[in-house]
PDB file of N, CA and C in Angstrom:
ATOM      1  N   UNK A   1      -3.774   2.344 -79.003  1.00  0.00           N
ATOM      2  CA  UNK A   1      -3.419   3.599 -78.354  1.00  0.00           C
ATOM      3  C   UNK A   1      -4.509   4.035 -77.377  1.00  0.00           C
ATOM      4  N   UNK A   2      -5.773   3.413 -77.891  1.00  0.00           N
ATOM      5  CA  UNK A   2      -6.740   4.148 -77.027  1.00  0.00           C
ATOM      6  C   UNK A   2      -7.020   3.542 -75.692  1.00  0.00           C
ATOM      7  N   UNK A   3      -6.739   1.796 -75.573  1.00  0.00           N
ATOM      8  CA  UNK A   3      -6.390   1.412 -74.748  1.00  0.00           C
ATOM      9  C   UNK A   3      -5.005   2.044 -73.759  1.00  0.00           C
ATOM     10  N   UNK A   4      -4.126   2.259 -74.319  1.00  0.00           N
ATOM     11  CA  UNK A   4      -2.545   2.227 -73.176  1.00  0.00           C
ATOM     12  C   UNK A   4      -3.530   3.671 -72.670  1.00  0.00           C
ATOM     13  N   UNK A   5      -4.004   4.375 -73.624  1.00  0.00           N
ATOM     14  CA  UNK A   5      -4.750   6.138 -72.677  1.00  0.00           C
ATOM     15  C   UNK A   5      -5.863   5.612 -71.309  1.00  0.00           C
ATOM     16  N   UNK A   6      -6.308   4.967 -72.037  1.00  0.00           N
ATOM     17  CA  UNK A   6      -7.247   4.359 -70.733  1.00  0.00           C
ATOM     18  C   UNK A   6      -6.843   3.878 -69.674  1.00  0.00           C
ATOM     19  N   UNK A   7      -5.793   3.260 -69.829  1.00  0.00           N
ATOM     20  CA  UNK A   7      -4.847   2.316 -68.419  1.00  0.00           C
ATOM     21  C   UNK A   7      -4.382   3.062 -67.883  1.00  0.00           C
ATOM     22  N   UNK A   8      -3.299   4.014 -68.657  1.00  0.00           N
ATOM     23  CA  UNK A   8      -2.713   5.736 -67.925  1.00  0.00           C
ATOM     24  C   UNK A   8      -3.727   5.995 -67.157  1.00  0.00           C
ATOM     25  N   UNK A   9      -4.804   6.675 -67.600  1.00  0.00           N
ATOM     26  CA  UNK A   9      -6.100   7.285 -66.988  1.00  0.00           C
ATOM     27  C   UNK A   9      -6.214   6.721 -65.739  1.00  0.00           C
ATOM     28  N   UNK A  10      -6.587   5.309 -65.849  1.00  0.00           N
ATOM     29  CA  UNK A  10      -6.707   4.394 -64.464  1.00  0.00           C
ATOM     30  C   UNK A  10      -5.820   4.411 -63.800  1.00  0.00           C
ATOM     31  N   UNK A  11      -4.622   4.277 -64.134  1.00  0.00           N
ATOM     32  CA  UNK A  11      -3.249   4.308 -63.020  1.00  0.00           C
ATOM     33  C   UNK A  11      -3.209   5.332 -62.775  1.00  0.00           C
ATOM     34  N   UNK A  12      -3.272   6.844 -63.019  1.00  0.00           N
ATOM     35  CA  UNK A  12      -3.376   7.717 -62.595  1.00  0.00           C
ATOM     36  C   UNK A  12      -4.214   8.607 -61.760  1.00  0.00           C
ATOM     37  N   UNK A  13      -5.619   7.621 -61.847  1.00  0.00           N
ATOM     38  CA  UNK A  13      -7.234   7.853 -61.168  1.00  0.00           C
ATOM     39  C   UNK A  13      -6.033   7.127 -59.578  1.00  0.00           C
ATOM     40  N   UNK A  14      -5.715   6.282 -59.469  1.00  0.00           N
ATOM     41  CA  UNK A  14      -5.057   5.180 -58.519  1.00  0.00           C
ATOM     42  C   UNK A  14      -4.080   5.648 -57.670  1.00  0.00           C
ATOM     43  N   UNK A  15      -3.256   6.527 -59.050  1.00  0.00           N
ATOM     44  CA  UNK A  15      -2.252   7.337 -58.137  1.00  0.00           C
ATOM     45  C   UNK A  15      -2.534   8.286 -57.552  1.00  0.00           C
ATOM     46  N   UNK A  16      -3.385   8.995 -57.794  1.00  0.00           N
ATOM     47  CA  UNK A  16      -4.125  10.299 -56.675  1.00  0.00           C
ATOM     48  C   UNK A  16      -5.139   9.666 -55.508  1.00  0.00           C
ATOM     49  N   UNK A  17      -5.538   9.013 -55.562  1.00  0.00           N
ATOM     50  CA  UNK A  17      -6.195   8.316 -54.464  1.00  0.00           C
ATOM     51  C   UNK A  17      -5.514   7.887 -53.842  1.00  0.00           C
ATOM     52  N   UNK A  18      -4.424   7.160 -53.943  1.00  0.00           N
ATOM     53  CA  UNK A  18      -3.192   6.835 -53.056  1.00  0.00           C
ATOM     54  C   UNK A  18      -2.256   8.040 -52.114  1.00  0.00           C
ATOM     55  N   UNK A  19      -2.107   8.986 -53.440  1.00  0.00           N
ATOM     56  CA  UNK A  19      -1.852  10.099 -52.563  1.00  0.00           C
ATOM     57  C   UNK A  19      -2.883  10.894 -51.849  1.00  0.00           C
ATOM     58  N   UNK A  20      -3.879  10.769 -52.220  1.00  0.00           N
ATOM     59  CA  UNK A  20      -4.665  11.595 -50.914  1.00  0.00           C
ATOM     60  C   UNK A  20      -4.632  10.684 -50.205  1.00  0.00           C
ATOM     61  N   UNK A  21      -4.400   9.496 -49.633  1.00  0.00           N
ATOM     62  CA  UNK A  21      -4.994   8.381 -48.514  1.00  0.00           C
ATOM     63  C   UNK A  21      -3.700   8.269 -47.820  1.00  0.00           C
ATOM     64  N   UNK A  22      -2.228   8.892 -48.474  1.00  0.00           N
ATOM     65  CA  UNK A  22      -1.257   9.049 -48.165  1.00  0.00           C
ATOM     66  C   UNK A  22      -0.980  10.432 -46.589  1.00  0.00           C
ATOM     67  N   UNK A  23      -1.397  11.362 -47.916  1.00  0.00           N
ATOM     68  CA  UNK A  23      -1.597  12.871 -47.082  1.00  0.00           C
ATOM     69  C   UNK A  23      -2.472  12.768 -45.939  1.00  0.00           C
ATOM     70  N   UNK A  24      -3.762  12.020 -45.764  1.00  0.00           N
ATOM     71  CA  UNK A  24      -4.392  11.907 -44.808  1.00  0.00           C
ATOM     72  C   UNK A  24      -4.513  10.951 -43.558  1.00  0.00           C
ATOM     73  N   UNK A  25      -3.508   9.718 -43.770  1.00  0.00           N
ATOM     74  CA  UNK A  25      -2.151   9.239 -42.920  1.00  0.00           C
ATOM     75  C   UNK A  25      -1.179   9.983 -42.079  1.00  0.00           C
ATOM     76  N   UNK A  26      -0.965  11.380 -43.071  1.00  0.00           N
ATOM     77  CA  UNK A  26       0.205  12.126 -42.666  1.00  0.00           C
ATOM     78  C   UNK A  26      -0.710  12.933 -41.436  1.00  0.00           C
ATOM     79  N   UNK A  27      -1.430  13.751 -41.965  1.00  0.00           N
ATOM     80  CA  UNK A  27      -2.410  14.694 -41.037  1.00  0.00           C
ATOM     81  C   UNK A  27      -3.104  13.917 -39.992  1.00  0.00           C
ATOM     82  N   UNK A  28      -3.614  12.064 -40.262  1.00  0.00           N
ATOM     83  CA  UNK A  28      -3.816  11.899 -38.760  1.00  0.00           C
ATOM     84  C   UNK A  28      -2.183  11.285 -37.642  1.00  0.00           C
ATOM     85  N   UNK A  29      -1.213  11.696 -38.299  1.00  0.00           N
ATOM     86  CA  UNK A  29      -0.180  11.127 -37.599  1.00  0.00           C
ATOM     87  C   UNK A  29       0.110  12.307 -36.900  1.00  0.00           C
ATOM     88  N   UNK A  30       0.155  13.458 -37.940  1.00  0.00           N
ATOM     89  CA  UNK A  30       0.719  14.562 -37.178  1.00  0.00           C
ATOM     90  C   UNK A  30      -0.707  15.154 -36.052  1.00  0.00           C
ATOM     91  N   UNK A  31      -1.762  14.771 -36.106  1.00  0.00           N
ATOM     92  CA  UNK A  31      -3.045  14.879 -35.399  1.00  0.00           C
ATOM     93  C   UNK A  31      -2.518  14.008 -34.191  1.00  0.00           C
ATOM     94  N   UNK A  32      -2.379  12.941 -34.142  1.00  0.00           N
ATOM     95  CA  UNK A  32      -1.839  11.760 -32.899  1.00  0.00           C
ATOM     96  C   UNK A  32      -0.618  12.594 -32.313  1.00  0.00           C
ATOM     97  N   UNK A  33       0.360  13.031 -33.056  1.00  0.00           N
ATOM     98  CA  UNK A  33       1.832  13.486 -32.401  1.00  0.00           C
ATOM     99  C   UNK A  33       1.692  14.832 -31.457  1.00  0.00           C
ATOM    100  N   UNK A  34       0.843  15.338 -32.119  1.00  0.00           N
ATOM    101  CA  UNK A  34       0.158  17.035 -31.314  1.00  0.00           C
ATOM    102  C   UNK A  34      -0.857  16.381 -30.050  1.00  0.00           C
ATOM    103  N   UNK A  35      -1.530  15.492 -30.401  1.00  0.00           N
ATOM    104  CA  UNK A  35      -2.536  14.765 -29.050  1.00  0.00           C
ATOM    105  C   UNK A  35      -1.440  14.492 -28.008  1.00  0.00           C
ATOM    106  N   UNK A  36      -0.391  13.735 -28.335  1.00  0.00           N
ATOM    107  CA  UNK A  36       0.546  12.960 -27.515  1.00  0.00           C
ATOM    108  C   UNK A  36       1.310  13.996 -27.432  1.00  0.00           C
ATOM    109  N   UNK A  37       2.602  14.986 -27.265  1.00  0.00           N
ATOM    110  CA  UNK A  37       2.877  16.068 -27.112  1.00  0.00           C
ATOM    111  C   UNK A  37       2.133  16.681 -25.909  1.00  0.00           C
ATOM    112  N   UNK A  38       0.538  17.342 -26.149  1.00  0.00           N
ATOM    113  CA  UNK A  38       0.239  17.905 -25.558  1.00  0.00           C
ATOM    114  C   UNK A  38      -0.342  17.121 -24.329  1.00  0.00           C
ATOM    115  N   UNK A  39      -0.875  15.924 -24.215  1.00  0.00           N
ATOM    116  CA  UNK A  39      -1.179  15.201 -23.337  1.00  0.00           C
ATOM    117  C   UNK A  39       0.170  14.456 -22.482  1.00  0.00           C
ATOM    118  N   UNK A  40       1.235  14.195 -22.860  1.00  0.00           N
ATOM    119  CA  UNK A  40       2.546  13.978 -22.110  1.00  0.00           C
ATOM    120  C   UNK A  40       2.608  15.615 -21.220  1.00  0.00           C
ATOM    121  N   UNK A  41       2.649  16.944 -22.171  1.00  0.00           N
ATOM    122  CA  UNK A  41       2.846  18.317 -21.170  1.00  0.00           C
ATOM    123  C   UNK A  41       2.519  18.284 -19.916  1.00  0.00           C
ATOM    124  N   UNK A  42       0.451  17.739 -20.112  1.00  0.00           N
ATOM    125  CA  UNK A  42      -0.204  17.808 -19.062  1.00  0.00           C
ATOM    126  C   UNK A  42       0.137  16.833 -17.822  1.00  0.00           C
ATOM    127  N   UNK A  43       0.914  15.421 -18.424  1.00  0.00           N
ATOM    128  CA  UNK A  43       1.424  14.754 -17.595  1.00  0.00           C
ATOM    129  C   UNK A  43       2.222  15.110 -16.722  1.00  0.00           C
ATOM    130  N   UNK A  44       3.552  15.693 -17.268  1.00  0.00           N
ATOM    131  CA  UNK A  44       4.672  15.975 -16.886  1.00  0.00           C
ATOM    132  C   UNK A  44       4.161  17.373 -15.990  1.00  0.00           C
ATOM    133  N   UNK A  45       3.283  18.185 -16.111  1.00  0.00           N
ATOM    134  CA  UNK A  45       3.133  19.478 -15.368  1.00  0.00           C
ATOM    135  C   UNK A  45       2.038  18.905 -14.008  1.00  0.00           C
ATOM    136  N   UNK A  46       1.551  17.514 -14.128  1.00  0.00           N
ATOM    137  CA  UNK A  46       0.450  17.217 -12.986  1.00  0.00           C
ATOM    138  C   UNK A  46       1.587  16.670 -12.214  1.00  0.00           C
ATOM    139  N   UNK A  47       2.935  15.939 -12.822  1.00  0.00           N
ATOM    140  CA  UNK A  47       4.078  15.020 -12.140  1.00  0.00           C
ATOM    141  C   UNK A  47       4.330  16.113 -11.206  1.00  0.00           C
ATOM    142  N   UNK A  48       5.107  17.370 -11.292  1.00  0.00           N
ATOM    143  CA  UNK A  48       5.710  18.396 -10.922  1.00  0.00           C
ATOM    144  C   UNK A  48       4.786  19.515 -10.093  1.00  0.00           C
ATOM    145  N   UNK A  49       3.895  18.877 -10.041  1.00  0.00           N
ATOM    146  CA  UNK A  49       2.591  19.158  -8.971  1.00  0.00           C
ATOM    147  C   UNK A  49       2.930  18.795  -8.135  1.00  0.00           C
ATOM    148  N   UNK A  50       2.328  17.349  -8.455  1.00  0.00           N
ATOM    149  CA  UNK A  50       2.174  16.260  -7.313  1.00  0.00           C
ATOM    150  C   UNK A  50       3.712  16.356  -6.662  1.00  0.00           C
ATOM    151  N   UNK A  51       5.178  16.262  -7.488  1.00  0.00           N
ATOM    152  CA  UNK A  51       6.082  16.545  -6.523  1.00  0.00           C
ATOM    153  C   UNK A  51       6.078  17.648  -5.550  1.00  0.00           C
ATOM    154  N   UNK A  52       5.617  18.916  -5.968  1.00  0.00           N
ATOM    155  CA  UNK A  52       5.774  20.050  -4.823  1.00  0.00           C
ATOM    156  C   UNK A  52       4.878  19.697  -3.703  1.00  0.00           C
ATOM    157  N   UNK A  53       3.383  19.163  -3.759  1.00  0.00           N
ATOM    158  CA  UNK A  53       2.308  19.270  -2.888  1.00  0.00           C
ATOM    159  C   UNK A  53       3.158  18.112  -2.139  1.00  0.00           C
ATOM    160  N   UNK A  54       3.492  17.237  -2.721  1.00  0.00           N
ATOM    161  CA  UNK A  54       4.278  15.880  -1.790  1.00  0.00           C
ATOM    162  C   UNK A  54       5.344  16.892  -0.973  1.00  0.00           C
ATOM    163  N   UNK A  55       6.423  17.445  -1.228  1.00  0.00           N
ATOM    164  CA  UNK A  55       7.499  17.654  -0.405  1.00  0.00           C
ATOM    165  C   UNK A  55       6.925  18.962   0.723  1.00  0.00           C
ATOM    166  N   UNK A  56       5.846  19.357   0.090  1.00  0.00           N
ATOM    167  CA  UNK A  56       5.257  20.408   0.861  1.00  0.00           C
ATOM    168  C   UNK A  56       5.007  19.517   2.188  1.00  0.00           C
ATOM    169  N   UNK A  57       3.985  18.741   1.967  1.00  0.00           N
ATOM    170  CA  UNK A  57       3.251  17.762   2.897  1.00  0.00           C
ATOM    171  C   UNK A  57       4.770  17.386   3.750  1.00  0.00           C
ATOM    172  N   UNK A  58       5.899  16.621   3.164  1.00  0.00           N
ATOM    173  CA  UNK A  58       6.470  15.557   4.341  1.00  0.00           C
ATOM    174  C   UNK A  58       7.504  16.961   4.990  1.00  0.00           C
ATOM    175  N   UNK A  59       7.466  18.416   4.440  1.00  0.00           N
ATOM    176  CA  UNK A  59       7.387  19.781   5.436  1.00  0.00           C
ATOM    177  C   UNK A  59       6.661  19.812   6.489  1.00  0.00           C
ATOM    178  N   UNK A  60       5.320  19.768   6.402  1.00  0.00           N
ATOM    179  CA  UNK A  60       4.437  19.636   7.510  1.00  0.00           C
ATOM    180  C   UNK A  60       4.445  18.377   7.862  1.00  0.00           C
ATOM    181  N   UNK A  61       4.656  17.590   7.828  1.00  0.00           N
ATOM    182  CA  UNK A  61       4.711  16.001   8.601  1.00  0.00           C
ATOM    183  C   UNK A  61       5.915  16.599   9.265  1.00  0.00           C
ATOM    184  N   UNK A  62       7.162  16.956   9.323  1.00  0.00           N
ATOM    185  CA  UNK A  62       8.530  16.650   9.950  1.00  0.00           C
ATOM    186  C   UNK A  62       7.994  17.939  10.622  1.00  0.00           C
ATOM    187  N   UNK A  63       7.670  19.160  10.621  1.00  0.00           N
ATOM    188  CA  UNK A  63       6.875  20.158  11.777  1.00  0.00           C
ATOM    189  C   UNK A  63       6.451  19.789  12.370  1.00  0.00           C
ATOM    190  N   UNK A  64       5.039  19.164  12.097  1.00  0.00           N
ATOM    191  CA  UNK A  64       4.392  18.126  13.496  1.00  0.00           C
ATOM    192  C   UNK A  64       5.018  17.323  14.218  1.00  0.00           C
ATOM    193  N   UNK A  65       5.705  16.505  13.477  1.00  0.00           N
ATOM    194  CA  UNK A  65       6.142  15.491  14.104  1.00  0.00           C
ATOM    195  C   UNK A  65       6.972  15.896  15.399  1.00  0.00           C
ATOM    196  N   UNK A  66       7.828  16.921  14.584  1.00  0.00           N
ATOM    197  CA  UNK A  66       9.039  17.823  15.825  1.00  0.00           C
ATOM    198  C   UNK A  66       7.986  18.377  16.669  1.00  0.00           C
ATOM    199  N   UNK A  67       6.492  19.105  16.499  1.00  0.00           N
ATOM    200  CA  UNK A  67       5.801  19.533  17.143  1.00  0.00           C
ATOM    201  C   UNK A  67       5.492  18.584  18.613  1.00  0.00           C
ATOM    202  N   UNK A  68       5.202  17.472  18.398  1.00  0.00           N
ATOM    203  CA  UNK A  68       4.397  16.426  18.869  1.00  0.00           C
ATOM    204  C   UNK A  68       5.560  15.441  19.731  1.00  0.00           C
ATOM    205  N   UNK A  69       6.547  15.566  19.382  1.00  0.00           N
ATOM    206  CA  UNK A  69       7.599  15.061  20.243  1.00  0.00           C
ATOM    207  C   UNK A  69       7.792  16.258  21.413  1.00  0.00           C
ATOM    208  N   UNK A  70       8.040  17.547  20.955  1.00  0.00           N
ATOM    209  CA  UNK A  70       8.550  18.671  22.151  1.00  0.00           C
ATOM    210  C   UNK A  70       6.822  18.404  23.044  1.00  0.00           C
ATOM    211  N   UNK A  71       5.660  18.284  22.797  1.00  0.00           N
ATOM    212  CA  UNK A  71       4.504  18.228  23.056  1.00  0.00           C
ATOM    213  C   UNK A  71       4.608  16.905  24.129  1.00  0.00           C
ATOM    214  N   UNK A  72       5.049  15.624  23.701  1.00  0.00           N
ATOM    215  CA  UNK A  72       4.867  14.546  24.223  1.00  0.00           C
ATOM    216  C   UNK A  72       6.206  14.960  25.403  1.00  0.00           C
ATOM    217  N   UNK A  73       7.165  15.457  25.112  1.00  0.00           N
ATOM    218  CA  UNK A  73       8.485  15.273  26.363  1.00  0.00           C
ATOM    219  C   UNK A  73       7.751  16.909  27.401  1.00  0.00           C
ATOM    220  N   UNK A  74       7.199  17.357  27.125  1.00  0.00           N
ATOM    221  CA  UNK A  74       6.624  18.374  28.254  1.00  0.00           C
ATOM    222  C   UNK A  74       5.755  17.625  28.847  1.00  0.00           C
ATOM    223  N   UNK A  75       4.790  16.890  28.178  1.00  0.00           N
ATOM    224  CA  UNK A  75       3.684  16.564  28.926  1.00  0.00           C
ATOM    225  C   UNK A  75       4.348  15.365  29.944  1.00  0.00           C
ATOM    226  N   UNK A  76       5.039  14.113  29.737  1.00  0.00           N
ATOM    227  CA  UNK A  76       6.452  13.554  30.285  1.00  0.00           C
ATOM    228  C   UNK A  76       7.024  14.245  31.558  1.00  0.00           C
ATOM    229  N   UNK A  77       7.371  15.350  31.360  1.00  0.00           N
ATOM    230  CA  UNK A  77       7.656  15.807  32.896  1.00  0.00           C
ATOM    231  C   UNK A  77       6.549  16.546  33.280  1.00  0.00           C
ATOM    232  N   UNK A  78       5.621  16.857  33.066  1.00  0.00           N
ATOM    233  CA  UNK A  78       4.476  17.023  33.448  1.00  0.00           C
ATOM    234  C   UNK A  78       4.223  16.129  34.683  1.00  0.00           C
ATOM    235  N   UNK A  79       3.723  14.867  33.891  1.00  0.00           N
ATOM    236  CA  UNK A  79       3.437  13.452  34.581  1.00  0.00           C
ATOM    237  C   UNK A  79       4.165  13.397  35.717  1.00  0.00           C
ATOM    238  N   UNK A  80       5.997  13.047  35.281  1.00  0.00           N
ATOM    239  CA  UNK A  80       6.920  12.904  36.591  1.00  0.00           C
ATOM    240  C   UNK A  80       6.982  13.643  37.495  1.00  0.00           C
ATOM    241  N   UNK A  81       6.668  14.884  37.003  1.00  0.00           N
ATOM    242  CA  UNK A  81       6.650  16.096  38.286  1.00  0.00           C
ATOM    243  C   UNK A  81       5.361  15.730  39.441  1.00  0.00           C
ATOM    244  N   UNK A  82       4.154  15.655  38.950  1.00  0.00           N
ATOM    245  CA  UNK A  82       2.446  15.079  39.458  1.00  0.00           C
ATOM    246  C   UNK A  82       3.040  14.207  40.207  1.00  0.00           C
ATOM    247  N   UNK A  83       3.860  12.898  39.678  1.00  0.00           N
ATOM    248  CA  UNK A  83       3.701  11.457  40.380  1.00  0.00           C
ATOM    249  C   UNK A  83       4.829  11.647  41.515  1.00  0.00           C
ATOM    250  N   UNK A  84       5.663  12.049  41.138  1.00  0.00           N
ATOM    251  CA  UNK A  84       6.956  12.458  42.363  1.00  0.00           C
ATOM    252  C   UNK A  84       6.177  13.280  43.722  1.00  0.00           C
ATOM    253  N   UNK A  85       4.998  14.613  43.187  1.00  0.00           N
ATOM    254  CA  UNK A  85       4.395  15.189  43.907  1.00  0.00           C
ATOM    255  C   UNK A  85       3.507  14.179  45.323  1.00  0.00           C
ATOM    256  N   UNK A  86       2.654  12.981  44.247  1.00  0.00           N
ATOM    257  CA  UNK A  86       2.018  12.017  44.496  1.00  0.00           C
ATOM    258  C   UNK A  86       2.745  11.149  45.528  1.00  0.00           C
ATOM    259  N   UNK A  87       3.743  10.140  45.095  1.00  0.00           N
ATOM    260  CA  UNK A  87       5.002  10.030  45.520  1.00  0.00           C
ATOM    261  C   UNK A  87       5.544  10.552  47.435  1.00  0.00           C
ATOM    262  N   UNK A  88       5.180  11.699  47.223  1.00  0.00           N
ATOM    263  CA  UNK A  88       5.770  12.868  48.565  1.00  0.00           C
ATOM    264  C   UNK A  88       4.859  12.381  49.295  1.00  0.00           C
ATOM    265  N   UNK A  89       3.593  13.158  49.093  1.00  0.00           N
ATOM    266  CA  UNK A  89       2.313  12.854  49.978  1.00  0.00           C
ATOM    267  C   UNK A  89       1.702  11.479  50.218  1.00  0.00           C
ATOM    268  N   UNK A  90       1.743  10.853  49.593  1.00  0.00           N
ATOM    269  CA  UNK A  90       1.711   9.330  49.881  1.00  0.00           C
ATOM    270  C   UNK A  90       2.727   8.767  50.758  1.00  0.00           C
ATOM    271  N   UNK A  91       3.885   9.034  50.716  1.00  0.00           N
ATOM    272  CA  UNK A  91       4.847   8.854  51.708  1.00  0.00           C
ATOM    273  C   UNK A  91       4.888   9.432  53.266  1.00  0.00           C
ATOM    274  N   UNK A  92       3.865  10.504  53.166  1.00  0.00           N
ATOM    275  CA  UNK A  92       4.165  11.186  54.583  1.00  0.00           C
ATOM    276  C   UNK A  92       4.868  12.121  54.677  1.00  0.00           C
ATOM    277  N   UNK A  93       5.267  12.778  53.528  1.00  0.00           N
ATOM    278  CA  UNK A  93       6.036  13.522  53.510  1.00  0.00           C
ATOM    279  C   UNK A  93       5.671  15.831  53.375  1.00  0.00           C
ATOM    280  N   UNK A  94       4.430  15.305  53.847  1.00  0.00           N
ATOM    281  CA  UNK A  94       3.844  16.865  53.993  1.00  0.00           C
ATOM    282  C   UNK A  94       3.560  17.147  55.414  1.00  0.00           C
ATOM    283  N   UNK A  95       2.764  18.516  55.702  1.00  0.00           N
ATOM    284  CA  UNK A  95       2.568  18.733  56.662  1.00  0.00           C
ATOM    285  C   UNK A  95       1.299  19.436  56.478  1.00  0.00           C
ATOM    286  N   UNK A  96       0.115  18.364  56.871  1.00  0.00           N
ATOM    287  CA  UNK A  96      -1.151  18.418  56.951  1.00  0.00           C
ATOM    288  C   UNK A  96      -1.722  18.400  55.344  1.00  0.00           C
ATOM    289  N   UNK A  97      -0.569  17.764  54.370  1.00  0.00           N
ATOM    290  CA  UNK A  97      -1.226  17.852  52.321  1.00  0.00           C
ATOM    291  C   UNK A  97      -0.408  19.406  52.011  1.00  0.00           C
ATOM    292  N   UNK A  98       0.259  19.740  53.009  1.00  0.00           N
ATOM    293  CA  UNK A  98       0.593  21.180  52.232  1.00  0.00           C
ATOM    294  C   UNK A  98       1.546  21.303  51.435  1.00  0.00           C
ATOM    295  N   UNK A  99       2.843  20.130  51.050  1.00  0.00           N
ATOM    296  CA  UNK A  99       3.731  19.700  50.439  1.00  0.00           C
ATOM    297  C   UNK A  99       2.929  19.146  49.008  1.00  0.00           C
ATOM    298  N   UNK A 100       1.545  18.806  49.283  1.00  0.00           N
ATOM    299  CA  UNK A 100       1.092  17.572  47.890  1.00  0.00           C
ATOM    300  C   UNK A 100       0.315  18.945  47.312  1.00  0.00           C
ATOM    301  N   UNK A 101       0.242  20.105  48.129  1.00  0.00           N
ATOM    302  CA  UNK A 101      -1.059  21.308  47.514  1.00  0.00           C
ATOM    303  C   UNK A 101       0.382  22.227  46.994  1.00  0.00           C
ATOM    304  N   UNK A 102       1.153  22.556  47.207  1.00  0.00           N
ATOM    305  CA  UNK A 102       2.204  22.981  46.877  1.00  0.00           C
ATOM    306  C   UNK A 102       2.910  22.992  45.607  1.00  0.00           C
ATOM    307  N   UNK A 103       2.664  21.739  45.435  1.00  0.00           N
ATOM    308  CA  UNK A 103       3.106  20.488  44.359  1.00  0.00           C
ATOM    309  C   UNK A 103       2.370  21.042  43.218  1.00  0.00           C
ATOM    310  N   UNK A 104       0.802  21.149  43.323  1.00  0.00           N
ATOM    311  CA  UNK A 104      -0.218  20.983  42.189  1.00  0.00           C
ATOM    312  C   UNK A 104      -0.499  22.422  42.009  1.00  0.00           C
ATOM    313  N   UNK A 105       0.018  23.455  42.498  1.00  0.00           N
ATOM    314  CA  UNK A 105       0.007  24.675  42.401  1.00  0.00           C
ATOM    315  C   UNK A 105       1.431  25.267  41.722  1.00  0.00           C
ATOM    316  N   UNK A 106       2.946  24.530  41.529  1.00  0.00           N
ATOM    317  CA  UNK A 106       3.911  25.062  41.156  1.00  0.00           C
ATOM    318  C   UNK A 106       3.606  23.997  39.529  1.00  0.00           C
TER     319      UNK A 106
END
């Protein structure tokens, strides 16, 4: 009898050590699930960043861009207007440069 008390004793020293090594499995799982949780949040809230600052940006890219085209077709007849001017007076077509001074003044 005093033996089977002793073996109880031991299997039971065994079974609480198991369950604490159990419980403290549990607490670092639920420790990992709260890490991961809160570190996916931070993911998902830097994603939804980076999307606004992105669509912000290709906002200002398609502004400029429209900027820089109306910019490039003025400066375009700019040019043609000068070279047509150029064009005149090179041809002979003033009277004494006053057609080519005319030109660079309108």
């Amino acid at each position: 009898l005093h033996k089977l008390q002793g073996r109880a004793a031991n299997y039971k020293d065994k079974y609480r050590e198991l369950v604490k090594m159990y419980n403290e499995v549990v607490r670092e799982n639920d420790k990992c699930r709260a890490v991961l949780a809160s570190t996916q949040d931070k993911a998902l809230q830097r994603i939804e960043k980076l999307r606004n600052e992105k669509r912000i940006l290709a906002q200002k890219l398609a502004e400029n861009d429209e900027r820089y085209k109306e910019d490039i077709e003025k400066r375009d007849a700019h040019i043609a207007q000068v070279s047509s001017c150029l064009m005149r007076s090179a041809t002979g077509g003033t009277v004494n440069g006053m057609a080519f001074l005319f030109c660079w003044v309108s």
